[in-house]
Protein backbone atom coordinates (compact mmCIF):
# COMPACT_ATOMS: atom_id res chain seq x y z
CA UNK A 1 30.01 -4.41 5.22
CA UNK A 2 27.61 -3.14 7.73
CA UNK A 3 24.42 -2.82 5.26
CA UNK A 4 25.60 -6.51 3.97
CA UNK A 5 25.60 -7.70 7.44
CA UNK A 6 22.30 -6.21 8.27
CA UNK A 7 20.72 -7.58 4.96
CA UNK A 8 21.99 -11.05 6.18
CA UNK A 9 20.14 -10.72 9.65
CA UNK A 10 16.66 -9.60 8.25
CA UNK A 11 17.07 -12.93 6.21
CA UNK A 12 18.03 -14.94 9.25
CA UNK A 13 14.96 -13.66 10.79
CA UNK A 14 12.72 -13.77 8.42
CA UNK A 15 14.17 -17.31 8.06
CA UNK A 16 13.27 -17.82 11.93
CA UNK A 17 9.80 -16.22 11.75
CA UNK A 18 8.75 -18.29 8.69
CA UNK A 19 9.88 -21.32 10.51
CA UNK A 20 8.51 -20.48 14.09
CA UNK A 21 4.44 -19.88 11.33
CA UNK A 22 5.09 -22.98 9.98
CA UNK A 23 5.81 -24.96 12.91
CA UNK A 24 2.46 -23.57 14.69
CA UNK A 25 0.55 -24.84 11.49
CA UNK A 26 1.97 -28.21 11.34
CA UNK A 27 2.02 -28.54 15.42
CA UNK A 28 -1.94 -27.49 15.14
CA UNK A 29 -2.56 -30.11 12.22
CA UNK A 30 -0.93 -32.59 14.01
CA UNK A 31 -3.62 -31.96 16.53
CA UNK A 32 -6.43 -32.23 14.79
CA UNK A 33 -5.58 -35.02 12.51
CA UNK A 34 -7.45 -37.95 14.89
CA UNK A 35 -10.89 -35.40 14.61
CA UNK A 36 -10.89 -35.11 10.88
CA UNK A 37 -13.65 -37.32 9.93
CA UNK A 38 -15.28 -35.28 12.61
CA UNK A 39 -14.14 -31.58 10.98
CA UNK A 40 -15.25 -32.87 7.79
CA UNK A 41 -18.47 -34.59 9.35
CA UNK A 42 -19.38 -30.42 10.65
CA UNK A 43 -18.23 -29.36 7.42
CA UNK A 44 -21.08 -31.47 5.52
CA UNK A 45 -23.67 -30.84 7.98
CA UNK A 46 -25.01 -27.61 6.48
CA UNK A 47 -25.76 -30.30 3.00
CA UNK A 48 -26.21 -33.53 5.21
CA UNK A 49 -29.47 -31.80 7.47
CA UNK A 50 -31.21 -31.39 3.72
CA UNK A 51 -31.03 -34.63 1.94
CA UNK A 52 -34.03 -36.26 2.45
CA UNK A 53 -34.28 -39.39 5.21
CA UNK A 54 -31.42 -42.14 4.22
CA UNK A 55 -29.31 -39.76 1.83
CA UNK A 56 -25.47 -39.87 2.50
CA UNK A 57 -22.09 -38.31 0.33
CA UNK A 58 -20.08 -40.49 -1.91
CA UNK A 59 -16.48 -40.81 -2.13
CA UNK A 60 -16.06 -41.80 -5.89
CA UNK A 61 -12.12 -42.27 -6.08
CA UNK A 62 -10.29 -44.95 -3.76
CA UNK A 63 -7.91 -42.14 -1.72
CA UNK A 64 -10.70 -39.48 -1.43
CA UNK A 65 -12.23 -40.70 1.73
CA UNK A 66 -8.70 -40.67 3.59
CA UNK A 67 -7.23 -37.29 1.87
CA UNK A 68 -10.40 -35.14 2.04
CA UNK A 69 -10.50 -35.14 5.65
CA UNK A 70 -7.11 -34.62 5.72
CA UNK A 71 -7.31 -31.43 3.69
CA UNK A 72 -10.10 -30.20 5.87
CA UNK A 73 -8.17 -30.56 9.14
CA UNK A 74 -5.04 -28.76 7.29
CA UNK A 75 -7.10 -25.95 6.49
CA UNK A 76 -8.89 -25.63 9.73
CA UNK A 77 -4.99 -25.78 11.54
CA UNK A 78 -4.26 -23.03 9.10
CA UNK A 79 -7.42 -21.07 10.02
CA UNK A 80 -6.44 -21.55 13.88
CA UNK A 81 -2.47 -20.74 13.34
CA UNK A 82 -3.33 -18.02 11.54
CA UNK A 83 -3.32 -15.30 14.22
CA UNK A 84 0.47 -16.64 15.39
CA UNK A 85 1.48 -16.55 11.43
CA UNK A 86 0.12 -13.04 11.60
CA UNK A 87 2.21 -12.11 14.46
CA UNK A 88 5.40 -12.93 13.52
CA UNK A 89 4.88 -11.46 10.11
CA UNK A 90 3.91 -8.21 11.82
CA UNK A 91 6.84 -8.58 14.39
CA UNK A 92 9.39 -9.06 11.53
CA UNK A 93 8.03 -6.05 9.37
CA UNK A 94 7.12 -3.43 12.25
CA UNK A 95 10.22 -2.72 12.99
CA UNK A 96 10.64 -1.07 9.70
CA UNK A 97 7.26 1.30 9.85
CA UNK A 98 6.73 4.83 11.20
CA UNK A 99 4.36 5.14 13.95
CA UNK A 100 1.37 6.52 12.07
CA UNK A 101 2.09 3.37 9.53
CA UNK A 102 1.63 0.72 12.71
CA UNK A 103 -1.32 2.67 14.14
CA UNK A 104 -2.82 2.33 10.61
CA UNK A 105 -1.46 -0.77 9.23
CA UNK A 106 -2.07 -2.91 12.69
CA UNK A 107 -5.89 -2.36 12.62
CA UNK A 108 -6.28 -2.92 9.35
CA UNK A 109 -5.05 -5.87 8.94
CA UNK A 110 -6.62 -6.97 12.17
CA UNK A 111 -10.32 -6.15 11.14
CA UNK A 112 -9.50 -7.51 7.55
CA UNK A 113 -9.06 -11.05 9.77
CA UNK A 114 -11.59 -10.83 11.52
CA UNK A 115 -13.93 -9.64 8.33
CA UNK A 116 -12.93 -12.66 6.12
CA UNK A 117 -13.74 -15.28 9.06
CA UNK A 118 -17.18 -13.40 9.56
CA UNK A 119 -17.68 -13.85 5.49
CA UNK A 120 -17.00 -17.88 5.98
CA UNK A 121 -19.43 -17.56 9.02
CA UNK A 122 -22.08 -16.02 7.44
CA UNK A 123 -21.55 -18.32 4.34
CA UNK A 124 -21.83 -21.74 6.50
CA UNK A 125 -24.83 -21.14 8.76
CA UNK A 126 -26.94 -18.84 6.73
CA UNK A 127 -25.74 -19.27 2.79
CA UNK A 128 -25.28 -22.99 2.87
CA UNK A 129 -28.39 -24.28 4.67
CA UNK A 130 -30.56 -21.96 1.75
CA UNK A 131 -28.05 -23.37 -1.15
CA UNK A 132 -28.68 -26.73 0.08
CA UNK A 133 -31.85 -26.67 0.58
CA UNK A 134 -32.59 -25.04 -2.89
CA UNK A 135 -30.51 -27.57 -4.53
CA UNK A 136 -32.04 -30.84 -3.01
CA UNK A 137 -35.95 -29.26 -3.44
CA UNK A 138 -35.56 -29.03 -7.14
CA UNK A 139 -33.94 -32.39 -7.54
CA UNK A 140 -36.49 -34.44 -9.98
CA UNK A 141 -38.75 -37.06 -8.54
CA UNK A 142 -36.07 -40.28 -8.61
CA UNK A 143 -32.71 -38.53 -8.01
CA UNK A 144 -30.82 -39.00 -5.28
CA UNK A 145 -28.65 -36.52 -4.11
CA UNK A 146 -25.58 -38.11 -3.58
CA UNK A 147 -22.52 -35.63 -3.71
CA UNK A 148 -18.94 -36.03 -4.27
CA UNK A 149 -16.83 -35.47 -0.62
CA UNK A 150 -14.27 -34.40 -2.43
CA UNK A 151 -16.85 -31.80 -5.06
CA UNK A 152 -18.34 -30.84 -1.95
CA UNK A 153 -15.63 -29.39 -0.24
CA UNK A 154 -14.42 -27.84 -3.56
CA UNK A 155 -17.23 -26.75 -3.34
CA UNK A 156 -17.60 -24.75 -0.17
CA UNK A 157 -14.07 -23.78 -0.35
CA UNK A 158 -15.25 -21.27 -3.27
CA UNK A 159 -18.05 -20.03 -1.56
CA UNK A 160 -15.91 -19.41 1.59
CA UNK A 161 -13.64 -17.42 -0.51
CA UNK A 162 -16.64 -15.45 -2.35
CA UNK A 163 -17.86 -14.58 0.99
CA UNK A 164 -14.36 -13.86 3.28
CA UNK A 165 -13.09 -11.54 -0.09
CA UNK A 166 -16.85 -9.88 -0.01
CA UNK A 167 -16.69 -9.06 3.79
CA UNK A 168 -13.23 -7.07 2.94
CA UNK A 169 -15.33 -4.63 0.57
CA UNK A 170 -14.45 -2.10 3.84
CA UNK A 171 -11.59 -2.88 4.29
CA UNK A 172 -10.96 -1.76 0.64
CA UNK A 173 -12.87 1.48 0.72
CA UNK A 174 -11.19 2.75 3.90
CA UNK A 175 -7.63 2.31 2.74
CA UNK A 176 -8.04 3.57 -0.86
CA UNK A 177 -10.09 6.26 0.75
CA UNK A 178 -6.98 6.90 3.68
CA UNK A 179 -4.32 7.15 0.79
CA UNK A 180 -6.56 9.69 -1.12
CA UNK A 181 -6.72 7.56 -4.01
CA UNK A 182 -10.40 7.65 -4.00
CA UNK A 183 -12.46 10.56 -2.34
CA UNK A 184 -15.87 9.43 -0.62
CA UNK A 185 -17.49 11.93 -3.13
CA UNK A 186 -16.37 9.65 -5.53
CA UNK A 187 -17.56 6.11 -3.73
CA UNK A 188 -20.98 7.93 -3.72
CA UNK A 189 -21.42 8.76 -6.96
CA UNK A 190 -20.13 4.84 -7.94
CA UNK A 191 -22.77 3.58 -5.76
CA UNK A 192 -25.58 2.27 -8.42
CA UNK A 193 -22.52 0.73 -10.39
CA UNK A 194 -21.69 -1.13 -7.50
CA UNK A 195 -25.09 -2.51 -6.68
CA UNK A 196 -25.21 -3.62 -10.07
CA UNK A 197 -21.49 -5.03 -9.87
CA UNK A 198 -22.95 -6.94 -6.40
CA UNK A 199 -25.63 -8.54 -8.32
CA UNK A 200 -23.44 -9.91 -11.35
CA UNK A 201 -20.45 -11.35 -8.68
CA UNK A 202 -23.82 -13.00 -6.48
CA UNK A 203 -24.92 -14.30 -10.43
CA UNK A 204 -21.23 -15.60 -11.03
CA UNK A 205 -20.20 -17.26 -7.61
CA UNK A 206 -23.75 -18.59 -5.97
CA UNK A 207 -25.87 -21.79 -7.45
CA UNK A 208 -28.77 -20.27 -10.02
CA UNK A 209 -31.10 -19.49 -7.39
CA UNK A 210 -32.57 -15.80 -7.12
CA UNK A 211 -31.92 -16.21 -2.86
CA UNK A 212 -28.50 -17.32 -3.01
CA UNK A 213 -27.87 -14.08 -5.34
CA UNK A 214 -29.35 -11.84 -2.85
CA UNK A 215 -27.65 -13.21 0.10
CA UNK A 216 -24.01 -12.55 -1.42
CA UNK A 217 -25.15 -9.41 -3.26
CA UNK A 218 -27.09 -7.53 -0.62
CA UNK A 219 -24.14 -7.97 1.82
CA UNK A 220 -21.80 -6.94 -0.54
CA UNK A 221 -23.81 -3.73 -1.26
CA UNK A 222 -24.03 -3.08 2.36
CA UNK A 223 -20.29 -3.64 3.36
CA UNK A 224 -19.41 -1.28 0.53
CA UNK A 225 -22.09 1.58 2.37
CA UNK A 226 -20.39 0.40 5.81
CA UNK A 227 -16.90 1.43 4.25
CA UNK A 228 -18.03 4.69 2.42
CA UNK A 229 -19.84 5.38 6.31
CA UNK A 230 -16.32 4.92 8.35
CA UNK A 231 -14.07 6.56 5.60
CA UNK A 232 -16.27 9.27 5.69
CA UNK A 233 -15.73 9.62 9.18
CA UNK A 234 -12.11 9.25 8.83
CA UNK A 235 -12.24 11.75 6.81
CA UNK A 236 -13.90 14.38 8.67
CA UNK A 237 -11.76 13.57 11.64
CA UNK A 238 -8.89 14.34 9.75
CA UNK A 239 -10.17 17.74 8.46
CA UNK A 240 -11.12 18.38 12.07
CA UNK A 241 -7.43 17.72 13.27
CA UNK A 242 -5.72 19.64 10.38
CA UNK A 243 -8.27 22.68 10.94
CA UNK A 244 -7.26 22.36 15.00
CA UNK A 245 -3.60 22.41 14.10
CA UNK A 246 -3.97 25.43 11.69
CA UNK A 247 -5.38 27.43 14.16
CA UNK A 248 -3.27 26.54 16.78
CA UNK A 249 -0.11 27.38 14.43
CA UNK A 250 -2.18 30.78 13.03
CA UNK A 251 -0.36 34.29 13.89
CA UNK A 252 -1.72 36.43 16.16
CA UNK A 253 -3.99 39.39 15.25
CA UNK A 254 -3.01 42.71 16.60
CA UNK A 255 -6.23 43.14 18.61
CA UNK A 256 -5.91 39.13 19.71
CA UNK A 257 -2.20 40.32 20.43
CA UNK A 258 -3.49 43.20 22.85
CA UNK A 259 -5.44 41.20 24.33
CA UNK A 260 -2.78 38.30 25.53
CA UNK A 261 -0.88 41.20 26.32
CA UNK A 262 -3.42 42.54 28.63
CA UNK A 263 -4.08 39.36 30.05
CA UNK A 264 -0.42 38.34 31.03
CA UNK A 265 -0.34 41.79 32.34
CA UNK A 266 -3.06 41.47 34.55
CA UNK A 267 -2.31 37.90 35.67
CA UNK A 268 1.04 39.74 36.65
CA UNK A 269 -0.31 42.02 38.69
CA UNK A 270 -2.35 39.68 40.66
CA UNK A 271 1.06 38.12 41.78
């Protein structure tokens, strides 16, 4: 009765957290509903500052020009909520942990937030304005570029993804390498696979320019060398501590043994 009872309250809370996420997100959208033209207006911009004097985006269905914005301010309240949806999922699972879980789980899965919004930074003001401009300069000579709102944000929704899932490469290589799963030895010696893996996901996920390959790869490459750098770290720390604890834990000698002896002994004396 008691385990069935206690099964029925983690569902009543979970119930309650889910609600209280949910309610933040649709509170937030509610919000920013009356700015999204405006959202999607900064959205474009990166694509909007290339086309040449006159150019403008098409909506080329009858509901896109309403529901586009829409689904830009939605996913912009998400992005905002998103810390408060992240707290109560961590306040209904702590509970449950063991201390060195929280003190390893909580920063992880801060810095893995934090990472993916850095990847959709670096993706709108340095990726897009290069994309863009690539992509209008090679237009032939009486083409307009006149793109889709609703392609366009398709669009840059990939490319946020690509970029926020790249920027977790660390995030990755710490925690395989903190379970043991993986040894740093081993990340080194898979390094020239990976630059080569970089190059192939930056061939798949970019526009087929040689720049916009380079700016996903070369990040990607570096990330994974910024992971292998702090789990090797990690690492070492946690020889350090074991090593510390060994020797603190280590029997006495019989000469160290004399000596403590001699010492409390002495000290004794002095009293």
């Amino acid at each position: 009765m008691d385990s069935q009872e206690t099964f029925i309250s983690h569902l009543i809370e979970m119930r309650d957290r889910l609600l209280r996420a949910v309610l933040a997100w649709v509170i937030l959208f509610v919000i920013l509903v009356p700015f999204a033209n405006e959202l999607y207006t900064l959205l474009a911009e990166p694509l909007l500052s290339k086309l040449p004097k006159g150019g403008q985006m098409i909506a080329t269905e009858v509901v896109t020009p309403f529901f586009v914005p829409i689904k830009v301010a939605m996913i912009t309240a998400f992005l905002g909520a998103l810390p408060y949806i992240l707290y109560q999922a961590w306040s209904f699972v702590a509970p449950g942990l063991y201390a060195h879980e929280k003190k390893f789980i909580l920063p992880l899965v801060t810095a893995s937030v934090l990472l993916f919004l850095c990847g959709m930074a670096f993706a709108y003001f340095f990726v897009f304005p290069v994309v863009f401009g690539f992509i209008v300069s090679v237009a032939p000579a009486g083409v307009a570029v006149m793109t889709d709102i609703n392609k366009y944000l398709d669009f840059v929704i990939t490319l946020f993804i690509a970029f926020g899932i790249t920027f977790e490469v660390p995030i990755v290589v710490v925690a395989l390498a903190r379970m043991g799963m993986v040894s740093v030895e081993q990340f080194k010696q898979a390094r020239p696979y990976v630059i080569v893996g970089a190059f192939i996901i930056g061939a798949i996920f970019t526009p087929p320019d040689v720049i916009s390959q380079i700016m996903l790869a070369v990040p990607l490459w570096l990330l994974y060398e910024l992971g292998v750098l702090v789990a090797g770290l990690m690492e070492k720390k946690k020889v350090e501590a074991e090593a510390a604890e060994e020797e603190a834990y280590r029997p006495l000698s019989e000469d160290e043994l004399e000596a403590e002896l001699d010492r409390m002994e002495n000290e004794q004396d002095r009293r």
